[in-house]
Protein backbone atom coordinates (compact mmCIF):
# COMPACT_ATOMS: atom_id res chain seq x y z
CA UNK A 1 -30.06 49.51 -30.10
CA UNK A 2 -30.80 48.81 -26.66
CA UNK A 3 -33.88 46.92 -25.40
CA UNK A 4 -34.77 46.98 -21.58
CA UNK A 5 -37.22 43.44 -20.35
CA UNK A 6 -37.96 42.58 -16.64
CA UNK A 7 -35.47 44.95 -15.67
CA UNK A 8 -32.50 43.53 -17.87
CA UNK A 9 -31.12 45.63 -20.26
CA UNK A 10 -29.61 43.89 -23.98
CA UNK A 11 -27.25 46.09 -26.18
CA UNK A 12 -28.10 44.39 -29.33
CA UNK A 13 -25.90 46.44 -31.18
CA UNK A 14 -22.65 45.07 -28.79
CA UNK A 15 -24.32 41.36 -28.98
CA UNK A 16 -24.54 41.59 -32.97
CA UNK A 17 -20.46 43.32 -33.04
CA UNK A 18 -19.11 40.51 -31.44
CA UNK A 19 -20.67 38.00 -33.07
CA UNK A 20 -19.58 39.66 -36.64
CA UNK A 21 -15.89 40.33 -35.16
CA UNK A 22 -15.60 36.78 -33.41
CA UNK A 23 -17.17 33.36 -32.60
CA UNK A 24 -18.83 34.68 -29.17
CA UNK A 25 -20.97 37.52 -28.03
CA UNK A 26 -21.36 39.10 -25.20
CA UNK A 27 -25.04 40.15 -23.82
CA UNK A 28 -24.20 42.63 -20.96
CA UNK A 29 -27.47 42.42 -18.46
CA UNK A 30 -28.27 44.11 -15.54
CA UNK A 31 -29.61 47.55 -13.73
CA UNK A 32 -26.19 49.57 -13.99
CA UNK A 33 -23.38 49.68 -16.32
CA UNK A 34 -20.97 46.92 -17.26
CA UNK A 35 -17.73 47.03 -16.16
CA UNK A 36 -14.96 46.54 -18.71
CA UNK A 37 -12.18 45.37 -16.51
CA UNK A 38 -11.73 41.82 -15.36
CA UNK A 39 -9.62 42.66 -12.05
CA UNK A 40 -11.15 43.08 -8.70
CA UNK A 41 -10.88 47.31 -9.61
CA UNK A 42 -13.62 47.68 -12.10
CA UNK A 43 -16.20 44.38 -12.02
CA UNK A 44 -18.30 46.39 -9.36
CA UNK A 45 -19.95 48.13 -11.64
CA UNK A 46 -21.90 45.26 -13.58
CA UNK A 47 -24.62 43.13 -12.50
CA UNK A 48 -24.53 40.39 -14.98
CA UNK A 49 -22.39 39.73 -18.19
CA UNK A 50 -23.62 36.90 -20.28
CA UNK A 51 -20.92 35.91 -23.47
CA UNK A 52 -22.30 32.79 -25.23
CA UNK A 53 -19.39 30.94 -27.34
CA UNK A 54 -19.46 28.73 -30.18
CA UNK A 55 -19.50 25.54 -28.06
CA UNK A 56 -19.02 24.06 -24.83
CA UNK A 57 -15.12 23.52 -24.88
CA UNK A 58 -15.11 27.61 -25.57
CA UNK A 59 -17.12 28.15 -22.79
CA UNK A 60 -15.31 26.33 -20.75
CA UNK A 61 -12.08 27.45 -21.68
CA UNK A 62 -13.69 31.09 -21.67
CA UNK A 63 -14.72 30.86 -18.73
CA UNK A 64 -11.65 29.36 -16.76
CA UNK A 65 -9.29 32.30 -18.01
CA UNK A 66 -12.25 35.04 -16.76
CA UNK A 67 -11.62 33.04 -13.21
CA UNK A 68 -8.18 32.85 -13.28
CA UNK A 69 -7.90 36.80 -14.34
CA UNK A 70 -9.76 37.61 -10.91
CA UNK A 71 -8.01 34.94 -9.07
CA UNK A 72 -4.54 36.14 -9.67
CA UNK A 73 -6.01 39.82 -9.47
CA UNK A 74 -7.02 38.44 -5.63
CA UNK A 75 -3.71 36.93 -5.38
CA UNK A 76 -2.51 40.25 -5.68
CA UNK A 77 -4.56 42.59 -3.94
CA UNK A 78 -3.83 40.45 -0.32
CA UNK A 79 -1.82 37.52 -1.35
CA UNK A 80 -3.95 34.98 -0.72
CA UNK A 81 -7.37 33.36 -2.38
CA UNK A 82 -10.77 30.89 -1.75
CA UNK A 83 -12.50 29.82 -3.97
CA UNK A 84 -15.69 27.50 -4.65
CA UNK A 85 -15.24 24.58 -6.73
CA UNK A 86 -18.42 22.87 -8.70
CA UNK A 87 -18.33 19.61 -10.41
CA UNK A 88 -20.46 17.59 -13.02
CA UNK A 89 -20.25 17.38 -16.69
CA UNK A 90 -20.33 21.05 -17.16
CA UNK A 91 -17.28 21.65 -15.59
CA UNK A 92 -14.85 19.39 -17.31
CA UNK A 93 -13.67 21.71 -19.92
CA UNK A 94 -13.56 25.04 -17.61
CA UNK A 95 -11.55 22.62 -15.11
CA UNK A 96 -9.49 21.28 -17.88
CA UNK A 97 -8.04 24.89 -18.38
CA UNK A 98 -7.87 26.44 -15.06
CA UNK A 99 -5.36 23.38 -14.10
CA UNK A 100 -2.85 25.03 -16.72
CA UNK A 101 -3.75 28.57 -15.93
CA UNK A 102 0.08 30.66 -15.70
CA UNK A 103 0.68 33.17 -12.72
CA UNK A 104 -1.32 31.65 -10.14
CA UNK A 105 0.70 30.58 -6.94
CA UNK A 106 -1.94 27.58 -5.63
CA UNK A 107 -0.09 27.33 -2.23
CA UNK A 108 -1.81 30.44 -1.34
CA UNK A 109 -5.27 29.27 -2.59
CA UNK A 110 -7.88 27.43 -0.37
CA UNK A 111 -10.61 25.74 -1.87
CA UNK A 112 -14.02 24.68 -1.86
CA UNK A 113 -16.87 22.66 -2.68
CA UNK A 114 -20.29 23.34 -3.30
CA UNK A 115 -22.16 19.72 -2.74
CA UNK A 116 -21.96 15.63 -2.22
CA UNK A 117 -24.10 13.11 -1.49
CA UNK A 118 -24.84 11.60 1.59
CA UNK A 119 -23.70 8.28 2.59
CA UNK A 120 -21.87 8.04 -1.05
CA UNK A 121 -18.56 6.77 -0.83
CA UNK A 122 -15.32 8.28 -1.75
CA UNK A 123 -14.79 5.46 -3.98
CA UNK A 124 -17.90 5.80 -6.13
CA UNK A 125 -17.80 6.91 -9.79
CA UNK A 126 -20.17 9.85 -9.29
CA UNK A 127 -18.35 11.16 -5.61
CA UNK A 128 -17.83 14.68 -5.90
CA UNK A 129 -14.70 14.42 -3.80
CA UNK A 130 -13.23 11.91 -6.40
CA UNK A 131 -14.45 13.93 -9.33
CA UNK A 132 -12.44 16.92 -7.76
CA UNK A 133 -9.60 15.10 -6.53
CA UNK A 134 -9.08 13.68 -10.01
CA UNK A 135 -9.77 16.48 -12.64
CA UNK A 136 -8.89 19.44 -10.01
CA UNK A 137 -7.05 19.07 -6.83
CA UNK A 138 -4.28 16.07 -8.48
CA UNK A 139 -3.84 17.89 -11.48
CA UNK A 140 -2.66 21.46 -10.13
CA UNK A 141 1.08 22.28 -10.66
CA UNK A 142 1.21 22.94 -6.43
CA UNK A 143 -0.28 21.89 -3.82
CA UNK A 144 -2.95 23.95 -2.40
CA UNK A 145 -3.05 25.91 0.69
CA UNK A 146 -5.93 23.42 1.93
CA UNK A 147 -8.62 22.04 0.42
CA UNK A 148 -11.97 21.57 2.12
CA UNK A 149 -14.07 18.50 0.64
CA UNK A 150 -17.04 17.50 2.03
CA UNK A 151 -17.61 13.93 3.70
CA UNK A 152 -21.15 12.99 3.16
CA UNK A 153 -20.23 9.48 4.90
CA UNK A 154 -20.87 10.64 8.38
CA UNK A 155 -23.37 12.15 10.45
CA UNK A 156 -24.26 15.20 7.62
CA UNK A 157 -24.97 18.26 10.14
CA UNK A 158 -22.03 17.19 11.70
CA UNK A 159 -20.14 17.78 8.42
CA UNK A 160 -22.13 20.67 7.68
CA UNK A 161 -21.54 22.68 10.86
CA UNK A 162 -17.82 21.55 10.45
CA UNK A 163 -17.34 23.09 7.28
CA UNK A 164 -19.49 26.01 8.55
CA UNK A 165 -16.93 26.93 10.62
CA UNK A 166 -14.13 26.88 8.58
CA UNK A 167 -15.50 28.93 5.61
CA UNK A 168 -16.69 31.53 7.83
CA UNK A 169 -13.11 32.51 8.53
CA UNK A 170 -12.68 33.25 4.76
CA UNK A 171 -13.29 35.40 2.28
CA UNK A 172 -14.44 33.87 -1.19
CA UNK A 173 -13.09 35.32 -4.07
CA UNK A 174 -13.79 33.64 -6.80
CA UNK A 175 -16.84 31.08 -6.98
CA UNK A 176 -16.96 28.44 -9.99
CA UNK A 177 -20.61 26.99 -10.58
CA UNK A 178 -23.09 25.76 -13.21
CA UNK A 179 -27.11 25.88 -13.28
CA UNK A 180 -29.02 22.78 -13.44
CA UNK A 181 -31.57 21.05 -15.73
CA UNK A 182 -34.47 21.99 -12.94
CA UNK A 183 -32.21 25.53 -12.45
CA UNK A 184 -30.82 24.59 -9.62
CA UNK A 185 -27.63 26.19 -8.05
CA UNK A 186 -25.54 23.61 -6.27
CA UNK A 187 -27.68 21.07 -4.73
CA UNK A 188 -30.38 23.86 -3.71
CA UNK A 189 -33.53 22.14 -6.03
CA UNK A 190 -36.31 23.93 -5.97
CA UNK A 191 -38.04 25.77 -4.53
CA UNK A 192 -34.58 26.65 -2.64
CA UNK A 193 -34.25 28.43 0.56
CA UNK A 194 -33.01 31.38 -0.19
CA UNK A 195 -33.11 32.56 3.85
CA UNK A 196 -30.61 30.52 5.78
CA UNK A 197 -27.40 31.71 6.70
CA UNK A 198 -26.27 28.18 7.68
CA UNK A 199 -23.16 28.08 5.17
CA UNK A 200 -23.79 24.30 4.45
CA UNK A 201 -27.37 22.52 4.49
CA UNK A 202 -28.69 18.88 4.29
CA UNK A 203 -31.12 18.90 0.93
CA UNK A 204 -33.39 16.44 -0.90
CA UNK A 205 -33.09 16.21 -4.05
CA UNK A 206 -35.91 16.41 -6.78
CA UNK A 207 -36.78 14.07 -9.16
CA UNK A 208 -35.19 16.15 -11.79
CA UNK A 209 -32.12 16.70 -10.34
CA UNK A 210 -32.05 12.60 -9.82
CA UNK A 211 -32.69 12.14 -13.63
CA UNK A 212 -29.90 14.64 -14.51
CA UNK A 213 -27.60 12.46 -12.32
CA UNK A 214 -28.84 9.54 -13.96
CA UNK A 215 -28.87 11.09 -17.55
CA UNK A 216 -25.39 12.50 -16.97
CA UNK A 217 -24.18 8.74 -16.91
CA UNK A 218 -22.99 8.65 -13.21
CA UNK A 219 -25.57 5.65 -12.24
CA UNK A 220 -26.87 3.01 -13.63
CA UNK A 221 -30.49 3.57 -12.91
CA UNK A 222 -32.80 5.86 -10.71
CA UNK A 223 -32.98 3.88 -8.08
CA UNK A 224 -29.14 4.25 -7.69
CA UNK A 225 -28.89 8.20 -7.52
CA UNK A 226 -29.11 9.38 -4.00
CA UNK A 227 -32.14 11.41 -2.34
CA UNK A 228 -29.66 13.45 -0.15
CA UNK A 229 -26.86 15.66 -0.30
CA UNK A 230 -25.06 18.31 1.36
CA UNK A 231 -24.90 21.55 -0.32
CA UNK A 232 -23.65 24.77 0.46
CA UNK A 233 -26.25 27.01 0.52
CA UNK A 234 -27.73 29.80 -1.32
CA UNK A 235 -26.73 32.89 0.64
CA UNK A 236 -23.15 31.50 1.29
CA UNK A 237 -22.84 31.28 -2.33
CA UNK A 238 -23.74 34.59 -2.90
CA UNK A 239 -21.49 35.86 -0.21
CA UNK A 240 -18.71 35.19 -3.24
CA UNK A 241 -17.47 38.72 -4.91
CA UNK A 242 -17.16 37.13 -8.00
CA UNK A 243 -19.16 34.57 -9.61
CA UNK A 244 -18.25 32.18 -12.52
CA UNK A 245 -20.56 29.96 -14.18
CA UNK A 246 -20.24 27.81 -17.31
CA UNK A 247 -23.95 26.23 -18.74
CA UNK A 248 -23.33 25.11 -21.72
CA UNK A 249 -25.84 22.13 -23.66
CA UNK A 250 -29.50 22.26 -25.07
CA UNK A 251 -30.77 20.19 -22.40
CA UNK A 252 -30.28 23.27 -19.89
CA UNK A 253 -31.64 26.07 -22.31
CA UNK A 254 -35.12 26.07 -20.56
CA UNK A 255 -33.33 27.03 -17.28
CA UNK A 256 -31.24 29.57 -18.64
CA UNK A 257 -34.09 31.26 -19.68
CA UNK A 258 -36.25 30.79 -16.44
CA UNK A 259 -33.24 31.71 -14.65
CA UNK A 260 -32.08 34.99 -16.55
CA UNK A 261 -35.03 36.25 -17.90
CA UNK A 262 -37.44 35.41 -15.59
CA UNK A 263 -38.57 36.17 -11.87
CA UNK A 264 -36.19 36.04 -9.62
CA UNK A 265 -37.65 33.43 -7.11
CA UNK A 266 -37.08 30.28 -5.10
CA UNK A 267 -38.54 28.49 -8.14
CA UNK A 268 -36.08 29.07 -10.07
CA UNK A 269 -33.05 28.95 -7.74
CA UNK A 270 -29.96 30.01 -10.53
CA UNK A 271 -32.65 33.51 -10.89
CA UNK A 272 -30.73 34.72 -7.56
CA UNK A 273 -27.49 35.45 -9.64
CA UNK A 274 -29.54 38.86 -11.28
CA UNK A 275 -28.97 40.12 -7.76
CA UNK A 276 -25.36 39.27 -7.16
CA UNK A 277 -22.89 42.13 -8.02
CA UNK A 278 -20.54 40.43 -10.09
CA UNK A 279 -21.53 37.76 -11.74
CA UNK A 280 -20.19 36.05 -15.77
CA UNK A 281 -22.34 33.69 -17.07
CA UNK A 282 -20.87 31.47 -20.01
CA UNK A 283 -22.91 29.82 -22.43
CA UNK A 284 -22.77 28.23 -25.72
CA UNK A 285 -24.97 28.71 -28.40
CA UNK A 286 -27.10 25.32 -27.29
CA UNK A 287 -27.98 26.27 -24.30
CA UNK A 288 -28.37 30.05 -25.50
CA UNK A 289 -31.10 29.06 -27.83
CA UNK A 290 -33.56 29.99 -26.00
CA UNK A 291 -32.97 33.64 -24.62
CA UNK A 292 -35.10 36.09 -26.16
CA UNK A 293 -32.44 38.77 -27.52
C-alpha cells in the first residue's frame, strides 16, 4: 500500500517487509523511483531513502558501509575521492566503522570538514579538528591524500575564503552529516541561508544549537560554548552527489520530522535534503518515533 503526503511517497508494504524479514526498514521517499543499486550507476534515480535500524550503533554501522559502497564505487569510476566529514556524538559509531572499511585505497581520498568554532583551540575537548584527528584522520589504515581542517583560530573569512578555494577544485563524492536538535545541517542554525555560494561562511549560533553543545557534554556550562563558527555552507553541501546522514536518538525526533515531512524551508535547514538527488538518511527507531508512516 502506498500513501503519498507533502509530496513524499511511503511504500508501507516495503516498510512493514523489512521490518518482518530484519531488524531495520527501509521508508523509500521522494518524487521518482528508488534506485536499488548503491554504486554511482543507479542512485540517480531516488530522491530520498530513509532505513531506520534497531539502534544507534546499527545506524551507524549501516550507514558507514552505504558510504564506503559509493566511496570505493568513486574510487573506481576516476580513481580518486572527497569527501565531507561531520563530527559530534552522532557520528562516533558511523566513524567507528568506516575506519575499518576493506577496499578503500585512502591515499587517493581528500577530505573534509563541515564546521569549527571560532577562536577554539586545537587543544580543546570539543575542537572539531581534534575530534576528527582522533576518531577519523589517526585511525585510517593510510594516510590520506590531504586533509583539509578548518582553523577557526585566525582571522575566520580568511580561513573561509582559504578553504573556498581549495574545495572548489574538487568534486565531492561522498558527504557524511547528521541533523541537529534545532534541524540544523552543519553549523547553518536557523533560519539558514540557503542562497550563498560562498563554500564556507562565518555563522552564529542559536541558543539551541549552544544547549546541544552543552547537553552533548563538550562544556561545562553555557557560558562556555562558543557563539561562532565556521561552517560550510548550505549550497556547497548540496553540491555533494551523494549524501550520508546518520540521526539517531529521541532528543532529535522532532527535527526529523520537521525536516522530512515538513516544508522545505530555511526554518528547518536539514528540509533541503528532499531536494538533493541522492540522499540516505539513517535513523534508529528513537529518533524515528515520530514520523508519521
Amino acid at each position: 500500500m502506498r500513501r503519498k503526503k507533502d509530496g513524499i511517497v511511503f511504500d508501507y508494504r516495503l516498510v512493514f517487509c523489512l521490518v518482518e524479514a530484519r531488524a531495520g526498514c527501509v521508508i523509500s521517499a521522494g518524487y521518482r523511483s528508488v534506485g536499488r543499486g548503491c554504486g554511482f550507476g543507479g542512485f540517480m534515480k531516488q530522491t530520498l531513502l530513509v532505513r531506520i535500524e534497531k539502534d544507534k550503533k546499527s545506524a551507524g554501522i549501516a550507514a558507514a558501509k552505504q558510504g564506503a559502497a559509493l566511496l570505493r564505487a568513486a574510487l573506481k569510476r576516476k580513481g580518486n575521492a572527497a569527501i565531507i566529514v561531520a563530527t559530534g556524538a552522532s557520528q562516533f559509531e558511523m566513524l567507528d566503522q568506516l575506519v575499518k572499511e576493506p577496499g578503500i585505497h585512502w591515499p587517493s581520498v581528500t577530505g573534509f570538514h563541515l564546521d569549527e568554532y571560532v577562536e577554539l583551540p586545537i587543544t580543546h575537548p570539543a575542537s572539531f579538528r581534534k575530534y576528527l584527528w582522533e576518531r577519523f584522520v589517526s585511525r585510517l589504515p593510510l594516510p590520506l591524500a590531504a586533509f583539509h581542517f578548518i582553523n577557526g583560530e585566525g582571522d575566520a573569512g580568511t580561513e573561509c575564503r582559504r578553504l573556498g578555494k581549495i574545495i572548489r577544485r574538487h568534486e565531492v563524492d561522498v558527504c557524511f552529516c547528521g541533523i541537529g536538535e534545532n534541524g540544523h545541517l552543519a553549523f547553518n542554525d536557523p533560519p539558514a541561508n540557503f542562497k550563498t555560494n560562498a563554500p564556507y561562511i562565518v555563522v552564529e549560533l542559536d541558543e539551541a544549537c549552544r544547549r546541544q553543545q552543552l547537553g552533548e557534554g563538550w562544556f561545562p556550562s553555557l557560558a562556555r560554548v562558543p557563539r561562532r563558527a565556521i561552517s560550510m555552507s548550505i549550497q556547497q553541501i548540496m553540491k555533494s552527489r551523494a549524501i550520508i546522514c546518520t540521526v539517531p536518538e529521541e532528543r532529535k525526533a522532532q527535527a526529523v520530522r520537521d525536516c522530512l515531512q515538513g516544508p522545505v524551508t530555511p526554518q528547518y535547514p536539514a528540509s533541503i535534503l528532499q531536494r538533493h538527488p541522492a540522499v540516505w538518511l539513517y535513523l534508529d527507531r528513537a529518533s524515528a518515533s515520530r514520523l508519521e508512516r
